[in-house]
N, C-alpha and C. Protein backbone atom coordinates (compact mmCIF):
# COMPACT_ATOMS: atom_id res chain seq x y z
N UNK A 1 89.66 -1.38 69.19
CA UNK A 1 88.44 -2.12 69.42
C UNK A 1 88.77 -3.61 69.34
N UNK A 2 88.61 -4.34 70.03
CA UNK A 2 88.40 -5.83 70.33
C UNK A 2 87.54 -6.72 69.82
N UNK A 3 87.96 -7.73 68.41
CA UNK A 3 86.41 -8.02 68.11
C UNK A 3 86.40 -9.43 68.96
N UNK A 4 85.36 -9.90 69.52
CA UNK A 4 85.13 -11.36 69.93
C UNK A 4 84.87 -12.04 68.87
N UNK A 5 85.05 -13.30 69.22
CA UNK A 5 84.86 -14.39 68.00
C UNK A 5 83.59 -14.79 68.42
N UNK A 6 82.93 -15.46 67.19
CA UNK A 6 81.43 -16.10 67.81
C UNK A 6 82.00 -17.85 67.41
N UNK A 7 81.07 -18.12 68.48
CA UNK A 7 81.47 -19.40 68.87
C UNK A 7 79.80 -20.45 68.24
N UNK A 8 79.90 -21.27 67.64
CA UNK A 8 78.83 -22.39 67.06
C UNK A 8 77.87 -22.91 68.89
N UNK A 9 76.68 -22.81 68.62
CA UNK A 9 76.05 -23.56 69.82
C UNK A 9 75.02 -24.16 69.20
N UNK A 10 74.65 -25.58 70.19
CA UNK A 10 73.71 -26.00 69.84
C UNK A 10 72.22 -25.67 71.44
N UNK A 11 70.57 -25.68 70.65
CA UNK A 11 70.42 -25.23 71.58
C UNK A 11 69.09 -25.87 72.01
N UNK A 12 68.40 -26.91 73.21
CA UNK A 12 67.22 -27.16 73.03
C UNK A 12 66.55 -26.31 73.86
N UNK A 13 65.32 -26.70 73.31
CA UNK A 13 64.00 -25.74 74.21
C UNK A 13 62.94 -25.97 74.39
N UNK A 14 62.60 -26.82 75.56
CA UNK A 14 61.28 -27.28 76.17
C UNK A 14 60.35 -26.08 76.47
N UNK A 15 59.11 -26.36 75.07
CA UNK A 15 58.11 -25.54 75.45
C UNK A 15 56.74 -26.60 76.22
N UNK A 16 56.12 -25.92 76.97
CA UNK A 16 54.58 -26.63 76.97
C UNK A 16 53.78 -26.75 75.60
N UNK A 17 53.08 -27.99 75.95
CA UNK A 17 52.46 -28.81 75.10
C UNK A 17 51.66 -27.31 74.14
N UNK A 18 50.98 -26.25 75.18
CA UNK A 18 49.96 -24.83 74.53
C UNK A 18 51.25 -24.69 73.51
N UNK A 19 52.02 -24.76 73.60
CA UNK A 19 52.43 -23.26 72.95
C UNK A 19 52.38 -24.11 70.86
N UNK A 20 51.83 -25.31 71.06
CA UNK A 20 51.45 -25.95 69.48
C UNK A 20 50.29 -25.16 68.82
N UNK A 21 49.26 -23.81 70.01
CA UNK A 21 48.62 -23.40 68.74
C UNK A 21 48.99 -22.16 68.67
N UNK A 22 50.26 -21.55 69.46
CA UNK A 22 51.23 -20.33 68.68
C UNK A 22 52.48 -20.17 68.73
N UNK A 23 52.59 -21.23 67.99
CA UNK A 23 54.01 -21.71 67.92
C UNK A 23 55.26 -20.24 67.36
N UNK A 24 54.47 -19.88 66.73
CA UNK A 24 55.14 -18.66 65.91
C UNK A 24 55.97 -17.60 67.20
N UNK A 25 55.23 -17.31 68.32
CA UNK A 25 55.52 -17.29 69.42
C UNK A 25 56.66 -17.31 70.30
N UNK A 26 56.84 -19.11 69.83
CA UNK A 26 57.88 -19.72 70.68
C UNK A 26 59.23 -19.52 70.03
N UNK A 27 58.54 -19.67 68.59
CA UNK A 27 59.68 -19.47 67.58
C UNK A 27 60.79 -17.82 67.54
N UNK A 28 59.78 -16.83 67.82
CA UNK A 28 59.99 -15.40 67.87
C UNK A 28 60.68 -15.68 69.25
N UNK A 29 60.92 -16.02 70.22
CA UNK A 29 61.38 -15.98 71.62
C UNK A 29 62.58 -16.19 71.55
N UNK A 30 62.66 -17.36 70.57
CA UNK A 30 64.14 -18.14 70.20
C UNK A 30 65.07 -16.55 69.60
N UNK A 31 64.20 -16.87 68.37
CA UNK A 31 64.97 -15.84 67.45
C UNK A 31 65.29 -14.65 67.62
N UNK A 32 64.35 -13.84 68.15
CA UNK A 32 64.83 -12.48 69.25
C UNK A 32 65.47 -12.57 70.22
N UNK A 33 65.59 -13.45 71.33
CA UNK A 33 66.84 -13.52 72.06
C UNK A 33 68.34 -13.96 71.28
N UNK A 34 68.12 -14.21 70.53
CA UNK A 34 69.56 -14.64 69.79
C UNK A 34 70.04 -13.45 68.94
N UNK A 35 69.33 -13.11 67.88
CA UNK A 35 69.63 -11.88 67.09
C UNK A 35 69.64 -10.82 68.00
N UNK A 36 69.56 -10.37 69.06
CA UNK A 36 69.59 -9.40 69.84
C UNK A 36 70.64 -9.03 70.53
N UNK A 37 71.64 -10.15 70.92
CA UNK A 37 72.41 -10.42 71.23
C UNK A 37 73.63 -10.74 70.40
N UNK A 38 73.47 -10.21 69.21
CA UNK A 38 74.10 -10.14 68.14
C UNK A 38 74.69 -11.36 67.13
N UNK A 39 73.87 -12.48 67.56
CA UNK A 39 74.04 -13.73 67.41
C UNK A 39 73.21 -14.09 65.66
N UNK A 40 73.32 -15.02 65.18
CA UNK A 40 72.75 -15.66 63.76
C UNK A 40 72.30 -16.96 63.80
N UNK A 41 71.11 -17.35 63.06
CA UNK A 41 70.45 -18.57 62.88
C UNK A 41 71.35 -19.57 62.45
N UNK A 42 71.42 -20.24 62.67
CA UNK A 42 71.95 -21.19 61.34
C UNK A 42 71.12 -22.42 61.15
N UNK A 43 70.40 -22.97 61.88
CA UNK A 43 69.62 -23.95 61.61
C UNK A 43 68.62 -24.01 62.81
N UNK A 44 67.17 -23.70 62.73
CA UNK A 44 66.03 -23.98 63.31
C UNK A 44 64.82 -25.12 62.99
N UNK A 45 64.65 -26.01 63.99
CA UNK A 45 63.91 -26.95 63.43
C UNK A 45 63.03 -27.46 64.78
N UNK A 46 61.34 -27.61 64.49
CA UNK A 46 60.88 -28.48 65.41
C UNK A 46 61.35 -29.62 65.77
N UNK A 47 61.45 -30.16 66.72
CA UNK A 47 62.13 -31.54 67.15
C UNK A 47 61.16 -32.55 67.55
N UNK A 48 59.95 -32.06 67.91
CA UNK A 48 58.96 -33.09 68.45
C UNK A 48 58.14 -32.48 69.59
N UNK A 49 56.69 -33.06 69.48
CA UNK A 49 55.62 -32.89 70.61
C UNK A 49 56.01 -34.42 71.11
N UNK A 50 56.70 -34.24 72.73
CA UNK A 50 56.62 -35.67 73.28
C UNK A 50 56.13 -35.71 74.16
N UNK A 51 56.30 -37.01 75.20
CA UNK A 51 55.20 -37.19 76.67
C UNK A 51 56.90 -36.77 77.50
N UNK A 52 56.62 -36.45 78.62
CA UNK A 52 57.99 -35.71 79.69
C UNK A 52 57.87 -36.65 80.53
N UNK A 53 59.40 -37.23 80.99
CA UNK A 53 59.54 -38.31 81.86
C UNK A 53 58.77 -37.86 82.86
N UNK A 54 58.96 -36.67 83.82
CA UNK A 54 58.02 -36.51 84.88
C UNK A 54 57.49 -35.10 84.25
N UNK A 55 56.59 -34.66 85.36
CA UNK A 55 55.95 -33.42 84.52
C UNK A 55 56.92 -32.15 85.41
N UNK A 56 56.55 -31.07 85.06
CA UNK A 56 57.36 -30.12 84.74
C UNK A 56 56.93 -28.97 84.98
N UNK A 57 56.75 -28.20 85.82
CA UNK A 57 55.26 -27.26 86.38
C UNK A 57 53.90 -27.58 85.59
N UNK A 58 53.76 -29.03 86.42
CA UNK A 58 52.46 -29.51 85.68
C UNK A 58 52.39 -30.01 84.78
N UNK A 59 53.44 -29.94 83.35
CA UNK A 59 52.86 -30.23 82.54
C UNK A 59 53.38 -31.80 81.99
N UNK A 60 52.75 -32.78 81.68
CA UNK A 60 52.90 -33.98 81.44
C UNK A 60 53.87 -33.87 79.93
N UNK A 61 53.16 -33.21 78.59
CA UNK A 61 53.55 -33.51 77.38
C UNK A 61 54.34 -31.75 77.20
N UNK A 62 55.46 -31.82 76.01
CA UNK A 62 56.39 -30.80 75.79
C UNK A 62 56.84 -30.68 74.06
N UNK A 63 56.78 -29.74 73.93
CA UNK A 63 57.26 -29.56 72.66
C UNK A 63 59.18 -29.02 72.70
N UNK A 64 59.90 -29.67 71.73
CA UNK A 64 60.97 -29.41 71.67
C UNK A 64 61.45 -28.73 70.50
N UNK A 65 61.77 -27.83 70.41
CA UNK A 65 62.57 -26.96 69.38
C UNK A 65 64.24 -26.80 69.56
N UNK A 66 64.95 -27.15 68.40
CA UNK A 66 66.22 -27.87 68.17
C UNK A 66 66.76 -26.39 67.41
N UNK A 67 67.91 -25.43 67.88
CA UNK A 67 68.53 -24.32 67.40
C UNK A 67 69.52 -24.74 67.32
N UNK A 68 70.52 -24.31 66.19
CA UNK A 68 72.18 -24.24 66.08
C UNK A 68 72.12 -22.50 65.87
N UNK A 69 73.15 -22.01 66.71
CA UNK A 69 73.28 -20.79 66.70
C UNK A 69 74.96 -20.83 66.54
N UNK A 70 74.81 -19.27 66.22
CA UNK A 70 76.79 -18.52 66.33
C UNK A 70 76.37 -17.13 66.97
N UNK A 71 77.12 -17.12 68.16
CA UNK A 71 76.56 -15.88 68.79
C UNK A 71 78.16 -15.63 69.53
N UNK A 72 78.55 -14.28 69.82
CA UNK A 72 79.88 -14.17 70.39
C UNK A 72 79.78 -14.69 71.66
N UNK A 73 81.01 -14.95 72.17
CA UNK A 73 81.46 -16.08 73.24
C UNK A 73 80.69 -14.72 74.91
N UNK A 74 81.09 -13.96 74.47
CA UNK A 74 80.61 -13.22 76.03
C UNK A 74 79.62 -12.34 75.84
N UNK A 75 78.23 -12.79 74.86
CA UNK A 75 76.88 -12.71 75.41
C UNK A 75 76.03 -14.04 75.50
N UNK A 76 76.81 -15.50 75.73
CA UNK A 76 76.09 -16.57 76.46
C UNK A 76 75.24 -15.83 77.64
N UNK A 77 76.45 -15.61 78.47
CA UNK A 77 75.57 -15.95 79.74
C UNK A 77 74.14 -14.70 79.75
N UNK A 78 73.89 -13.68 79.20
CA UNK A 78 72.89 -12.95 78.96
C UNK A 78 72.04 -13.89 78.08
N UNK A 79 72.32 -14.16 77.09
CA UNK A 79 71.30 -15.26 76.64
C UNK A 79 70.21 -16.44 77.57
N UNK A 80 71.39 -16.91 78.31
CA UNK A 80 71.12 -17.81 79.15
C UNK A 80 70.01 -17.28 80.13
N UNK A 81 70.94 -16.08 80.69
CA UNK A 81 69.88 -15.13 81.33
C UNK A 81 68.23 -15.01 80.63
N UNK A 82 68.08 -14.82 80.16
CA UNK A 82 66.62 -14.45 79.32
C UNK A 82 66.06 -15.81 79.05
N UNK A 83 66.70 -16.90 78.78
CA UNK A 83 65.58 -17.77 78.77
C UNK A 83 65.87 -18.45 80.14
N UNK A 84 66.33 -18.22 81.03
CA UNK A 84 66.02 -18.63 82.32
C UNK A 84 64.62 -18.18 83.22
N UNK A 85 64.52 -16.78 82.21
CA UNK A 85 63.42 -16.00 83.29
C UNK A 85 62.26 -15.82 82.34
N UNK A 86 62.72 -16.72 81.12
CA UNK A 86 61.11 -16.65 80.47
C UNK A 86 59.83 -17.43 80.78
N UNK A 87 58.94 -17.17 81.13
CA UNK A 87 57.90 -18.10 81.73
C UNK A 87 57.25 -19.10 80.55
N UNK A 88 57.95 -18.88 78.84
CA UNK A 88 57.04 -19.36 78.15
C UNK A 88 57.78 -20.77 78.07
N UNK A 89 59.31 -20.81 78.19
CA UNK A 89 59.75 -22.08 78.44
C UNK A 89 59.58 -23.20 79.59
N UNK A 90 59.72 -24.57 79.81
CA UNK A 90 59.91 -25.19 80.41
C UNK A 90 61.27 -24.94 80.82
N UNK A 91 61.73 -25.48 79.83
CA UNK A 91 63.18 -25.57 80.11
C UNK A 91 64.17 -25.87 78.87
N UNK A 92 65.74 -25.44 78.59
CA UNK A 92 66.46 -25.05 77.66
C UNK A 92 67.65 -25.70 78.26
N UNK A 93 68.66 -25.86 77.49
CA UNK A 93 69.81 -26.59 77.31
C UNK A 93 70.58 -26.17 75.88
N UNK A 94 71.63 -25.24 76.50
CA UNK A 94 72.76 -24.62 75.80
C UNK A 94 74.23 -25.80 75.25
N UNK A 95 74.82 -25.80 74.44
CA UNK A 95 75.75 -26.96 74.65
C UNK A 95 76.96 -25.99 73.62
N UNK A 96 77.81 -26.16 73.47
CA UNK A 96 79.19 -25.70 72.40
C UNK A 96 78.81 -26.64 71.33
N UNK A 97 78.66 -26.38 70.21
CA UNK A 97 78.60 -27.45 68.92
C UNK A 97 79.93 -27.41 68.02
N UNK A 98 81.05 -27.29 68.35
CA UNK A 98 81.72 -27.31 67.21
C UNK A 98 82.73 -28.62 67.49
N UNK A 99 82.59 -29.38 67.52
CA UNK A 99 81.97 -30.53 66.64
C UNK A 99 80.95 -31.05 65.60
N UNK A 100 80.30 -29.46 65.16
CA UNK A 100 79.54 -30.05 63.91
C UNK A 100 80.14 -28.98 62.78
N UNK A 101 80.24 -29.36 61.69
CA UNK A 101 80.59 -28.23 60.60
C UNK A 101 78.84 -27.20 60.46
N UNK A 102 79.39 -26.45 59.64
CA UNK A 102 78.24 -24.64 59.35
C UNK A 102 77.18 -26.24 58.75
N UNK A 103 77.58 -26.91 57.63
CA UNK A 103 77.14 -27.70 56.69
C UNK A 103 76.52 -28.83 57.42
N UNK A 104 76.63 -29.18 58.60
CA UNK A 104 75.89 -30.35 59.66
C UNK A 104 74.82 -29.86 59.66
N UNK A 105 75.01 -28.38 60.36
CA UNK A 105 73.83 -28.26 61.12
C UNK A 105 72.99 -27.34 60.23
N UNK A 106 73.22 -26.92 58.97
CA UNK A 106 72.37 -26.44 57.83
C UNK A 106 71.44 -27.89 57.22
N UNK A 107 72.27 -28.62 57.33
CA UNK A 107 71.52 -30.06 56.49
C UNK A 107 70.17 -30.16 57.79
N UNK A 108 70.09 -29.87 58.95
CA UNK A 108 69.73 -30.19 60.29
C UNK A 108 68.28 -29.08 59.93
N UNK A 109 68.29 -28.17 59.32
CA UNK A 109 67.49 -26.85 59.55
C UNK A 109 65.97 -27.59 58.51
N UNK A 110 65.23 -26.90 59.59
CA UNK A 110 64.05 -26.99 59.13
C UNK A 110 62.91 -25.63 59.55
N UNK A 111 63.48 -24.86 59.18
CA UNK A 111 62.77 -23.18 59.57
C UNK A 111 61.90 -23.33 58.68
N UNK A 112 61.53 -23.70 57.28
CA UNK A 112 60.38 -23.31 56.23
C UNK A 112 59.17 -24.24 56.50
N UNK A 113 59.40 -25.53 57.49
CA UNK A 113 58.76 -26.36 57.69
C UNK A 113 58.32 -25.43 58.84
N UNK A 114 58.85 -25.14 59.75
CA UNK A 114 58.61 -24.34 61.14
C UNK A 114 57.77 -23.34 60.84
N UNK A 115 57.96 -22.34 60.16
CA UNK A 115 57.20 -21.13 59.70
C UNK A 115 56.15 -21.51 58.83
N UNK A 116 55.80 -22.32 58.09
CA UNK A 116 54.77 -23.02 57.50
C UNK A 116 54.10 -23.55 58.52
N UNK A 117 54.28 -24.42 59.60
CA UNK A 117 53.57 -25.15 60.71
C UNK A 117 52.76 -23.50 61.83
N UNK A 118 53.57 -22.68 62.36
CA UNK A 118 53.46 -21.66 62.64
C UNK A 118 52.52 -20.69 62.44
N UNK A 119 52.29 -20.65 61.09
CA UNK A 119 51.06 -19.30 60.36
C UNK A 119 50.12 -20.58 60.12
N UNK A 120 50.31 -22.27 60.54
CA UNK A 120 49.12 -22.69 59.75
C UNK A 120 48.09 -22.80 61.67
N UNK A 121 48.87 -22.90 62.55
CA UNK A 121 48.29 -22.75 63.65
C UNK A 121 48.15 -21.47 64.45
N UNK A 122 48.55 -20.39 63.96
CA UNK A 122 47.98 -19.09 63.85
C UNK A 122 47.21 -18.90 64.69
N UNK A 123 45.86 -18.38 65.73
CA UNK A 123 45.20 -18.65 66.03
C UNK A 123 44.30 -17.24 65.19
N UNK A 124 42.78 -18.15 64.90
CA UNK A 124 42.25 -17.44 63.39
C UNK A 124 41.43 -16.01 64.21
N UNK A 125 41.26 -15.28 63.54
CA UNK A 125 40.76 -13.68 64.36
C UNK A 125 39.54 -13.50 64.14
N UNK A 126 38.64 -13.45 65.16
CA UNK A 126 37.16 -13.22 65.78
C UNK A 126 36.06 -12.88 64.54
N UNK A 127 35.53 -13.84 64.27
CA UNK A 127 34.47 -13.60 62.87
C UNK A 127 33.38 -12.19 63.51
N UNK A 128 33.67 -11.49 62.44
CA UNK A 128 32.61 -10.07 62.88
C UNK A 128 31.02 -10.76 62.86
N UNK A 129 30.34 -10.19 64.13
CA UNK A 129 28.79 -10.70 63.89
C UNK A 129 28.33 -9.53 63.43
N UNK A 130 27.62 -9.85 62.54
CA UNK A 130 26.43 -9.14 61.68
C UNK A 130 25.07 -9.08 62.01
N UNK A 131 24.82 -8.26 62.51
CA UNK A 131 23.35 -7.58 62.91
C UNK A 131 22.28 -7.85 62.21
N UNK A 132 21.35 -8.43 62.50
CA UNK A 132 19.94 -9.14 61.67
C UNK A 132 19.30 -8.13 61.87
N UNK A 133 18.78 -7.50 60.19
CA UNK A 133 18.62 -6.48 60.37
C UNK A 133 16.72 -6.51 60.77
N UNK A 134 16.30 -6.03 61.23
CA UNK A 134 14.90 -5.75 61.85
C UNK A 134 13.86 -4.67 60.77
N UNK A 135 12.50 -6.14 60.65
CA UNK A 135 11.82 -4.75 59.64
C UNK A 135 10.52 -4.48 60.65
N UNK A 136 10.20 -3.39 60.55
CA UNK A 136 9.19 -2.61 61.27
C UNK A 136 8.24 -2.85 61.20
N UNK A 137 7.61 -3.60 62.56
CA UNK A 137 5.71 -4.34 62.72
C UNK A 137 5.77 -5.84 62.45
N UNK A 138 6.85 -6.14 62.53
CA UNK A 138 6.84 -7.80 62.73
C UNK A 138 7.97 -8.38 63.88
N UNK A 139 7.34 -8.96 64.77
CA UNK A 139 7.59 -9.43 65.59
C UNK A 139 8.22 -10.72 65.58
């Protein structure tokens, strides 16, 4: 058996401006295409809601989410694959990071801030209406 080595990447990811009230979402897109592919976190962090030099199927403003991953060298291009054909991205940018140590891009991570921001924009679930209850001979 042949093991591949996993190789350090760094990774951005232009979402639309929507995806700030389910972010949790965008976040799960990241993280399931990577762990799936047999790949590991090493540092996840929002990067910024900015304005987009031009717009971008429409959309003027973009949210950026900043990944350092280690994923083996020959399931990139399947990775790549999947967020090419995801409709929830704008657009993504893969790069080789090693030029940074495990310890760069851990100092870099901001997942508890992410997952805290995430469940606090949640979107909240449909208040049950309650039936006024009706008394008999009054109108």
């Amino acid at each position: 058996m042949r093991i591949i080595p996993k190789a350090k990447y760094e990774g951005l990811f232009l979402f639309p401006q929507s995806i700030n009230v389910d972010l949790k979402s965008g976040v799960e897109l990241i993280r399931d295409t990577i762990t799936k592919a047999g790949g590991e976190i090493i540092a996840l962090k929002k990067w910024g809601d900015r304005q987009l030099c031009f717009p971008i199927k429409k959309q003027k403003r973009g949210v950026y989410i900043l990944c350092y991953f280690a994923v083996p060298t020959d399931k990139l291009s399947a990775i790549d694959r999947v967020f090419n054909l995801s409709e929830a991205l704008l657009r993504h940018m893969i790069v080789r990071a090693e030029h940074l140590s495990v310890e760069e891009m851990q100092a870099a991570d901001g997942q508890l801030d992410l997952t805290i921001e995430a469940n606090l924009r949640m979107p909240a679930p449909p208040t049950p209406v309650t039936p006024v209850p009706t008394v008999a001979g009054v109108d």
